[in-house]
N, C-alpha and C. Protein backbone atom coordinates (compact mmCIF):
# COMPACT_ATOMS: atom_id res chain seq x y z
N UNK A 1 -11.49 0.12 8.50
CA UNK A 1 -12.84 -0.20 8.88
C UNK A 1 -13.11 0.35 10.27
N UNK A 2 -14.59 0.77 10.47
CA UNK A 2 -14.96 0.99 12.20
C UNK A 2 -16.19 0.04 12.30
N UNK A 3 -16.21 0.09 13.62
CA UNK A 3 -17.45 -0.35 14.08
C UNK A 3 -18.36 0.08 13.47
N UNK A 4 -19.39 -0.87 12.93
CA UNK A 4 -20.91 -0.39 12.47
C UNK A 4 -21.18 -0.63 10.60
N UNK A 5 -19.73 -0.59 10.59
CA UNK A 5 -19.24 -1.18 8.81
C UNK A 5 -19.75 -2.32 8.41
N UNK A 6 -20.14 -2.66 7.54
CA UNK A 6 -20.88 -4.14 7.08
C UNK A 6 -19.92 -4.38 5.83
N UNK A 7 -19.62 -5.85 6.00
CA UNK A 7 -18.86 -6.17 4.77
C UNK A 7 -19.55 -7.92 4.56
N UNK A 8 -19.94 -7.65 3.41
CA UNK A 8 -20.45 -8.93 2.74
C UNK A 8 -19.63 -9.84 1.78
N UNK A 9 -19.79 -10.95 1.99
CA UNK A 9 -18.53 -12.25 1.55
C UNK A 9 -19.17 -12.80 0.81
N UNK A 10 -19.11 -13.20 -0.92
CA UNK A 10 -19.61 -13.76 -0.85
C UNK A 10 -18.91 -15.42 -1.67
N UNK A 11 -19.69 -16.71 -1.04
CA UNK A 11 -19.07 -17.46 -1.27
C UNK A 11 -19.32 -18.93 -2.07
N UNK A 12 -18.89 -19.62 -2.38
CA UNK A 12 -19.84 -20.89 -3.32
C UNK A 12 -18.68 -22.20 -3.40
N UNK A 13 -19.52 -23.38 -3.06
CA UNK A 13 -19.01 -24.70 -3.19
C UNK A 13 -19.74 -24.90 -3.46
N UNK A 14 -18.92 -26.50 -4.17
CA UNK A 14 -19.97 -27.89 -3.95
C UNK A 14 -19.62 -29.21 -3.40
N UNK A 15 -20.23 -29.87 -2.97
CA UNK A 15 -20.15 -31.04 -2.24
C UNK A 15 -19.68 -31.90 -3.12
N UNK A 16 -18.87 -32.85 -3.59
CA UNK A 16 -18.67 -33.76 -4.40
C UNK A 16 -19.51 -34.81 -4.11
N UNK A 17 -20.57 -35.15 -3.15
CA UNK A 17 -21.57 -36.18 -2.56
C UNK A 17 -23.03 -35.71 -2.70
N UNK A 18 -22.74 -34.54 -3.27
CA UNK A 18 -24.15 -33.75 -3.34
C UNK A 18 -25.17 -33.52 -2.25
N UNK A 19 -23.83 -33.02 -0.97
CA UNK A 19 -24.86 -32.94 0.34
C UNK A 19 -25.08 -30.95 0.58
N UNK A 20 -26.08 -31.07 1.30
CA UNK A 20 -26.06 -29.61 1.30
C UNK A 20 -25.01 -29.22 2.27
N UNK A 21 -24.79 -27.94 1.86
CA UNK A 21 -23.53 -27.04 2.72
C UNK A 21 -24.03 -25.93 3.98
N UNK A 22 -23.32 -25.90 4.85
CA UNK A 22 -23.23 -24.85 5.88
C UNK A 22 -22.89 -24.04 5.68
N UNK A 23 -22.43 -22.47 5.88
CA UNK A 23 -21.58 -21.69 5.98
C UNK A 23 -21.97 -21.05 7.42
N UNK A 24 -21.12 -19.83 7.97
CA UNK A 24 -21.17 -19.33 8.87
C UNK A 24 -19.98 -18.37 8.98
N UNK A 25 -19.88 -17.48 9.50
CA UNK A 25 -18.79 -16.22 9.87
C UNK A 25 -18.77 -16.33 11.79
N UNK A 26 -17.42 -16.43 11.76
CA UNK A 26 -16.59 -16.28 13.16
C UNK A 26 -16.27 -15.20 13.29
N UNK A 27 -16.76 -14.09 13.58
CA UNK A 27 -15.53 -12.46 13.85
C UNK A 27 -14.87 -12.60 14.93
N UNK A 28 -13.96 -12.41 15.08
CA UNK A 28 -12.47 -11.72 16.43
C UNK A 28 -13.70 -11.40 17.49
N UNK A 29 -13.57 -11.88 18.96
CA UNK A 29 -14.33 -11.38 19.85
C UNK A 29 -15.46 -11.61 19.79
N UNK A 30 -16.17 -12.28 18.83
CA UNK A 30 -17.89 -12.11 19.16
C UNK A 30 -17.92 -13.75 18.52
N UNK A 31 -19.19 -14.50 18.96
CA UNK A 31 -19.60 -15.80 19.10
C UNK A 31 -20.01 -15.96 17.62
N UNK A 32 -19.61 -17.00 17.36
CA UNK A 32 -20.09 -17.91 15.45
C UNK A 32 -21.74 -17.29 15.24
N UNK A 33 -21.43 -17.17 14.37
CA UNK A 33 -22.75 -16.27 13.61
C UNK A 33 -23.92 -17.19 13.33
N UNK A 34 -25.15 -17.51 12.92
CA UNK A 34 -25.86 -18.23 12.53
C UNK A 34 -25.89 -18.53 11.09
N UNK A 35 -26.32 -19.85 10.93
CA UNK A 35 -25.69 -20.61 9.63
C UNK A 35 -26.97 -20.13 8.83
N UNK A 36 -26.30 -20.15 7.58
CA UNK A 36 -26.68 -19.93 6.06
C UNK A 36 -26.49 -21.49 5.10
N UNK A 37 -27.64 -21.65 4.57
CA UNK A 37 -27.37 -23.13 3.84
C UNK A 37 -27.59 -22.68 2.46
N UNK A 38 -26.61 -23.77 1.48
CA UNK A 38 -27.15 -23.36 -0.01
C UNK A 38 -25.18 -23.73 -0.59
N UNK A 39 -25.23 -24.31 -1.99
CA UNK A 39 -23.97 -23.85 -2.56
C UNK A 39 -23.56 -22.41 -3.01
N UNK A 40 -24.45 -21.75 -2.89
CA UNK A 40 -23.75 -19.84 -3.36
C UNK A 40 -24.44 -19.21 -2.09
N UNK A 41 -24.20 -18.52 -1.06
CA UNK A 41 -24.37 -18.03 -0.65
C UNK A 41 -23.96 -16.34 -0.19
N UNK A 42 -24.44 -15.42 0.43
CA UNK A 42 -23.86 -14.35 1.09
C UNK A 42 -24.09 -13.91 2.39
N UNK A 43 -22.78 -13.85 2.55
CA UNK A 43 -22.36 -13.66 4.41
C UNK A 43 -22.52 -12.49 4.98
N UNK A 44 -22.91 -11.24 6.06
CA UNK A 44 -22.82 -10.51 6.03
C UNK A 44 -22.10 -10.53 7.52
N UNK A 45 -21.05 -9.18 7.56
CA UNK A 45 -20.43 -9.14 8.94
C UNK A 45 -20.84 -7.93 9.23
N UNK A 46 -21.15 -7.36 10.45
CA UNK A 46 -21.59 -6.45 10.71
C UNK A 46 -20.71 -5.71 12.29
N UNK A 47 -19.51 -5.31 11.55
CA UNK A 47 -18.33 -5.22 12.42
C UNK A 47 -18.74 -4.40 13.57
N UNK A 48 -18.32 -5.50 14.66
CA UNK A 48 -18.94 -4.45 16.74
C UNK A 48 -17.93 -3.46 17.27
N UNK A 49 -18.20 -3.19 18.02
CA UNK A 49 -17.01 -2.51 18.82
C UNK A 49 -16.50 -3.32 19.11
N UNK A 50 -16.76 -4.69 19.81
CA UNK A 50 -15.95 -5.47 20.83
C UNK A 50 -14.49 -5.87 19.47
N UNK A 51 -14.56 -6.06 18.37
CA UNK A 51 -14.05 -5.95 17.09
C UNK A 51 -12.39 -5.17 16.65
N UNK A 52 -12.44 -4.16 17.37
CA UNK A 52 -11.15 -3.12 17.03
C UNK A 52 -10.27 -3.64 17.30
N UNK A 53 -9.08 -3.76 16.17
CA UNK A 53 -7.79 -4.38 16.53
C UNK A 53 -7.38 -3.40 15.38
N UNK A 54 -5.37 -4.20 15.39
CA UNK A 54 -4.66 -3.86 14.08
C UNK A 54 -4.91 -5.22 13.29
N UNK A 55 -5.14 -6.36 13.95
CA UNK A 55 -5.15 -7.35 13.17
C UNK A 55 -6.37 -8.62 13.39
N UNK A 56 -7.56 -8.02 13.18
CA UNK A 56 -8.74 -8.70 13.55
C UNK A 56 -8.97 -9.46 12.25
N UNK A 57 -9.45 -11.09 13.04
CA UNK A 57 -9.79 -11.92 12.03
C UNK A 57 -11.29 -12.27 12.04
N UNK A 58 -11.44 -13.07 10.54
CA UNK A 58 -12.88 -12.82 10.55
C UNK A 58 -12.57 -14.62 9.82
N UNK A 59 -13.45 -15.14 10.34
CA UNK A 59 -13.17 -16.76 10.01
C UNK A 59 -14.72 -17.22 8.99
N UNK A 60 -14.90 -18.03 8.01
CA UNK A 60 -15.73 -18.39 7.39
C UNK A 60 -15.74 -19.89 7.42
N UNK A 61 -17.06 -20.07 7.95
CA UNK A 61 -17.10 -21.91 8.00
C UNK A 61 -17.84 -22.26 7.20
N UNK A 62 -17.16 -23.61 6.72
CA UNK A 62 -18.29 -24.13 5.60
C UNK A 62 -18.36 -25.47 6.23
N UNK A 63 -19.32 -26.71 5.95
CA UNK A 63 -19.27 -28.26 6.11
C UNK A 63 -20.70 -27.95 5.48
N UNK A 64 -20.46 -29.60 4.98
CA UNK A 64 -20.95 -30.58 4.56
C UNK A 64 -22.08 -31.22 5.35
N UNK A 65 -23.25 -31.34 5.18
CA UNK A 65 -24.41 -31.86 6.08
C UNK A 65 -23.72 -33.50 6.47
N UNK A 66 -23.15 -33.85 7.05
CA UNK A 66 -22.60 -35.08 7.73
C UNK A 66 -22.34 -34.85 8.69
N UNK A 67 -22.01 -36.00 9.31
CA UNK A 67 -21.52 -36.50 10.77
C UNK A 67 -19.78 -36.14 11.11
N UNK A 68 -19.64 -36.47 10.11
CA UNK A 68 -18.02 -36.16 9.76
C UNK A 68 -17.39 -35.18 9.06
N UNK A 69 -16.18 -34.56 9.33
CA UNK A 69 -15.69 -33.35 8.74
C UNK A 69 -14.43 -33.51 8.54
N UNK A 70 -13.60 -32.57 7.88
CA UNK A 70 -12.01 -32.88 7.48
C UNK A 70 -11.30 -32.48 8.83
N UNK A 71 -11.82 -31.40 9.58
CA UNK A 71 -11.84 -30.65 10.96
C UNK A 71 -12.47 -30.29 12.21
N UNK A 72 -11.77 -30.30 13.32
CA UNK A 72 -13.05 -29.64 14.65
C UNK A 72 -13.96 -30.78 15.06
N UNK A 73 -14.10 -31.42 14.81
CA UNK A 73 -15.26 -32.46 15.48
C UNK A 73 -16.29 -33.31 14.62
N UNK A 74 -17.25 -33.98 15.29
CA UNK A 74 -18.24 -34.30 14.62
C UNK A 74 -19.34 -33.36 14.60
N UNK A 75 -20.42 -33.64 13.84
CA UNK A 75 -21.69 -32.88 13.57
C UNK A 75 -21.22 -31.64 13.27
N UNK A 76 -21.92 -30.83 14.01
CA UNK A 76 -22.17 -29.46 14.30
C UNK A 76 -21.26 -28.86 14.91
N UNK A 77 -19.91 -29.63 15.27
CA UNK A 77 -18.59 -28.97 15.89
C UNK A 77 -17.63 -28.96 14.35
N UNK A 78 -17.97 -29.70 13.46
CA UNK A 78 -16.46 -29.87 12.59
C UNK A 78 -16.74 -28.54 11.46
N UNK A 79 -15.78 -28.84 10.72
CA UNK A 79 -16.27 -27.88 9.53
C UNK A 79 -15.37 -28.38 8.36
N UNK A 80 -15.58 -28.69 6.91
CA UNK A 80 -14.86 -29.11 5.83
C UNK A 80 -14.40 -27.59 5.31
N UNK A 81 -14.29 -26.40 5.49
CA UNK A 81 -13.76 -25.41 4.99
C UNK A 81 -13.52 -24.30 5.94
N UNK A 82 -12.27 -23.55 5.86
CA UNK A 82 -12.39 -22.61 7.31
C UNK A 82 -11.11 -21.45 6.85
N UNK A 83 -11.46 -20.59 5.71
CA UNK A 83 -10.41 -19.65 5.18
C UNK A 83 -10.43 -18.25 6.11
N UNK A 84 -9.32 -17.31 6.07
CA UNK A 84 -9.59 -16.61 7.68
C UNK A 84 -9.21 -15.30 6.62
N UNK A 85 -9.83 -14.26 7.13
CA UNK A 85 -9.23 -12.99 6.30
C UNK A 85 -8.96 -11.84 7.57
N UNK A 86 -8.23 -11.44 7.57
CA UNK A 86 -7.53 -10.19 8.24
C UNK A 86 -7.85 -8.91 7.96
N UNK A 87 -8.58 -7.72 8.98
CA UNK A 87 -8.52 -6.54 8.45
C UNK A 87 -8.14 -5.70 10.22
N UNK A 88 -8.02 -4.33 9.71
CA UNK A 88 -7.66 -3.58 10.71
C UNK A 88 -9.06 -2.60 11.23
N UNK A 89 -9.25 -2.64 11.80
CA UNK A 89 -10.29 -1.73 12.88
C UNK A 89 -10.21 -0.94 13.57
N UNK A 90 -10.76 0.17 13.27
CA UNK A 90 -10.07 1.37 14.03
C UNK A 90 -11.46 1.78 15.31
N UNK A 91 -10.91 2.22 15.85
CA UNK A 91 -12.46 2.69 17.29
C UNK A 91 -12.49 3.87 16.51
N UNK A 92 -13.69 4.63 16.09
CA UNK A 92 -14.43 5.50 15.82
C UNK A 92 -14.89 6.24 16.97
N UNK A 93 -14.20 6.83 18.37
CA UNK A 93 -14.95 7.26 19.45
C UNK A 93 -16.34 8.97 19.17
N UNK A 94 -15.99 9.33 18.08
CA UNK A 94 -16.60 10.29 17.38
C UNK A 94 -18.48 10.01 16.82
N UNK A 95 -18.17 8.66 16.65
CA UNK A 95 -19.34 7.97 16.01
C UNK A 95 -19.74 8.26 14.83
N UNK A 96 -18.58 8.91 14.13
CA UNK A 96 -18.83 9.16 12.54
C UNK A 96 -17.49 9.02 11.88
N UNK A 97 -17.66 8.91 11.12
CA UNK A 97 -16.44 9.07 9.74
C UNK A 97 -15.59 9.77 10.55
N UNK A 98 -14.46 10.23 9.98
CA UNK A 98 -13.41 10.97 9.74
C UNK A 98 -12.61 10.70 10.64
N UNK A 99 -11.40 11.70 11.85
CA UNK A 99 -10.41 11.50 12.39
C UNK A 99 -10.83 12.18 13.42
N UNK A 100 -10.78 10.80 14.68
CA UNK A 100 -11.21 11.33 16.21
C UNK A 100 -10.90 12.58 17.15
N UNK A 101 -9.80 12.78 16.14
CA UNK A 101 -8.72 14.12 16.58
C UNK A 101 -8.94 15.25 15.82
N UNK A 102 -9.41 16.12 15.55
CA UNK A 102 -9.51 16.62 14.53
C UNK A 102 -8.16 17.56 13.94
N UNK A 103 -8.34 17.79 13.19
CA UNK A 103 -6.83 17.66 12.25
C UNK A 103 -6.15 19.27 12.57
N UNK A 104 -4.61 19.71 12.75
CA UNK A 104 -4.38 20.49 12.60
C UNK A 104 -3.86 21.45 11.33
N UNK A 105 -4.11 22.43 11.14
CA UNK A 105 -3.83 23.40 10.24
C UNK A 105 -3.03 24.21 10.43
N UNK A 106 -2.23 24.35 9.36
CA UNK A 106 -1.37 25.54 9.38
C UNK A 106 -2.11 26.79 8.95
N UNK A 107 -1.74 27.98 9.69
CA UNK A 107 -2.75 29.40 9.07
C UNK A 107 -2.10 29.78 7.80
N UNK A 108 -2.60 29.93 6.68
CA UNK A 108 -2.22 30.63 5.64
C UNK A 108 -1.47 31.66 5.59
N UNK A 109 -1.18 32.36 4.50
CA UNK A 109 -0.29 33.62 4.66
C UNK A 109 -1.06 35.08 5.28
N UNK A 110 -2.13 34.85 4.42
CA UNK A 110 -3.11 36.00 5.41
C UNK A 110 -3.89 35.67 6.65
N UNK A 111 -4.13 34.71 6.87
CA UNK A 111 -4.76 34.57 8.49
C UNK A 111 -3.05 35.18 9.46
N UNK A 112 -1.73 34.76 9.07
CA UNK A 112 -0.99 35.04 10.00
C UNK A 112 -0.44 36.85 10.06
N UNK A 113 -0.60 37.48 8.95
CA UNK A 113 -0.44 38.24 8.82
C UNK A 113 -1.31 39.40 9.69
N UNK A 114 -2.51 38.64 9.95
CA UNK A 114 -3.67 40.04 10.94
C UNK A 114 -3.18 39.71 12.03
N UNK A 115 -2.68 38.81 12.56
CA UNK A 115 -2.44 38.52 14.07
C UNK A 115 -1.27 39.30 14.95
């Protein structure tokens, strides 16, 4: 992955109390995302620069509209779900696709032959 990549999650509970749900995305380096409500929802990450690692995590919160949570706090600090997925990020200093370096070649049999 580079910076500027969008990867969409998508995810679904239900409340056994029949309360509505939160979700939200944590990325590596950048501040909790703004919440999405609903039992099916889709997340979108929209990977930064601040982002590049070998082992950047990307955290997904879910809770329960209560006061109380299985984790993290009350209210708006806790969360009843919090699964973490791992990917690698590469810096793109090029600002496009391919390899920042550009690649070397060996000359063929006739390019070495005129030289």
């Amino acid at each position: 992955m580079h910076p500027g990549d969008r990867v969409v999650i998508s995810c679904h509970a239900d409340d056994p109390h029949g309360r509505e749900l939160r979700w939200w995305l944590h990325p590596f380096n950048r501040p909790r995302g703004g919440q999405v409500r609903g039992s099916t929802v889709e997340l979108a990450w929209h990977v930064h620069p601040a982002s590049v690692g070998d082992r950047v995590y990307l955290g997904i919160g879910m809770a329960a509209q209560s006061r109380y949570h299985r984790d993290g706090g009350r209210d708006e600090q806790g969360y009843d779900g919090w699964p973490v997925c791992y990917y690698r990020v590469a810096a793109d200093p090029a600002g496009a696709r391919g390899p920042a370096v550009p690649e070397q070649r060996q000359p063929n049999r006739q390019e070495r032959s005129l030289h």
